[in-house]
Protein backbone atom coordinates (compact mmCIF):
# COMPACT_ATOMS: atom_id res chain seq x y z
CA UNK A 1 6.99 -338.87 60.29
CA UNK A 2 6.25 -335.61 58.81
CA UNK A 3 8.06 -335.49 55.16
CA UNK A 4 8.43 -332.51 53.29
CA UNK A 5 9.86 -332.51 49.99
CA UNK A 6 10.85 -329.18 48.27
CA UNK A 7 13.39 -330.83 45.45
CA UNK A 8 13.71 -328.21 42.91
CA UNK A 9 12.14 -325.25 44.63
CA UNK A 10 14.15 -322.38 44.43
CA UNK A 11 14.72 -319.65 47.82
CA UNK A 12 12.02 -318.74 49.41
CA UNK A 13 9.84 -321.44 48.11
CA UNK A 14 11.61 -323.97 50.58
CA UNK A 15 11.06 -322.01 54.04
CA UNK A 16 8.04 -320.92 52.49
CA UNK A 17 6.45 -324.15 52.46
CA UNK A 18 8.09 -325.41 55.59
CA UNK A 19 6.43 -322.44 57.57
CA UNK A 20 3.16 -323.72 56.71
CA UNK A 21 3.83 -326.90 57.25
CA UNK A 22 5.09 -326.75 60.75
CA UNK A 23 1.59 -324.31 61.45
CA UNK A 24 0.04 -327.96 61.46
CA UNK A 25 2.02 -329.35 64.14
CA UNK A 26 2.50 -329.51 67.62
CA UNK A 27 5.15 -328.17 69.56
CA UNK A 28 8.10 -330.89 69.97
CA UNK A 29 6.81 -332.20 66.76
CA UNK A 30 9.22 -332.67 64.28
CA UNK A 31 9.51 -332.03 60.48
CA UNK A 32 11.95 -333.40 57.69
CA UNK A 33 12.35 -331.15 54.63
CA UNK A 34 14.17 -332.16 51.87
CA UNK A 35 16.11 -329.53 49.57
CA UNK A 36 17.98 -329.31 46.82
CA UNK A 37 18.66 -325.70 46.49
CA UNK A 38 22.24 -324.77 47.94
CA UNK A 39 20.81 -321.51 49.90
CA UNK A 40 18.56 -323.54 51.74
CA UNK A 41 21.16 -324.19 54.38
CA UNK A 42 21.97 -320.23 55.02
CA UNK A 43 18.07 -320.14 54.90
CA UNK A 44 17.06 -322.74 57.54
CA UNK A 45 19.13 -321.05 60.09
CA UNK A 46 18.16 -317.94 59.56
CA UNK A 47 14.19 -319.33 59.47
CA UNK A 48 15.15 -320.88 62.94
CA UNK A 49 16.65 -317.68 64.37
CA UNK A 50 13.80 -316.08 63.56
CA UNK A 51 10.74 -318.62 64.75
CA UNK A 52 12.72 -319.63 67.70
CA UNK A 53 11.99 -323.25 65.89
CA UNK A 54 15.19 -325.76 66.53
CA UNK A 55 17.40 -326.81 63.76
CA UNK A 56 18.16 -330.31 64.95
CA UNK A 57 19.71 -331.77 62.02
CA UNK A 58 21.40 -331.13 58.40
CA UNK A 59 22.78 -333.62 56.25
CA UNK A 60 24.09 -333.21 52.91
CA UNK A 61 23.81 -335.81 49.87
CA UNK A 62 24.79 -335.70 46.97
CA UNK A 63 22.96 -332.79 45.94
CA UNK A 64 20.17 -332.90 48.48
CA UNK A 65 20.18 -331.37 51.58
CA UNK A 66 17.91 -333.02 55.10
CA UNK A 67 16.93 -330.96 57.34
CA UNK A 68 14.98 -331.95 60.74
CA UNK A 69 13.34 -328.82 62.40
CA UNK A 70 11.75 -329.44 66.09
CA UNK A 71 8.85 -327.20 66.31
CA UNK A 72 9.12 -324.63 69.90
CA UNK A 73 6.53 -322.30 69.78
C-alpha cells in the first residue's frame, strides 16, 4: 500500500507532495493520502482534473480527510 501522510500541511503542500509521490508509481497504482487541511478536498479534484489521475475515494473523519487516487497517465 502506498501511504501518504500530509497531517498538518497546509494548501499546496498536500497536492504538492502527492504529485511527487505518484511520479514513483505505475499507472493503475494506487495512492492513499491522508489530510487534515479542509481545502484539500476542493484541491484533490481539481489536482485530478488536471493530471487526468482518478479520484477513487474520499472519506472524512473526524478531522482527517482519505483520499485514494488511481494513477492514469
Amino acid at each position: 500500500m502506498n501511504l501518504l501522510d500530509t497531517s498538518g500541511l497546509k494548501c499546496p503542500l498536500p497536492v504538492l507532495k502527492a504529485k511527487k509521490a505518484l511520479k514513483l508509481l505505475s499507472v493503475g497504482e494506487k495512492l492513499t493520502i491522508i489530510a487534515t487541511d479542509p481545502g484539500a478536498v476542493k484541491d484533490f479534484h481539481h489536482f485530478c482534473e488536471v493530471t487526468g489521475d482518478s479520484l477513487e475515494k474520499i472519506k472524512n473523519n473526524d478531522g482527517t480527510t482519505t483520499f485514494i487516487i488511481s494513477k492514469c497517465s
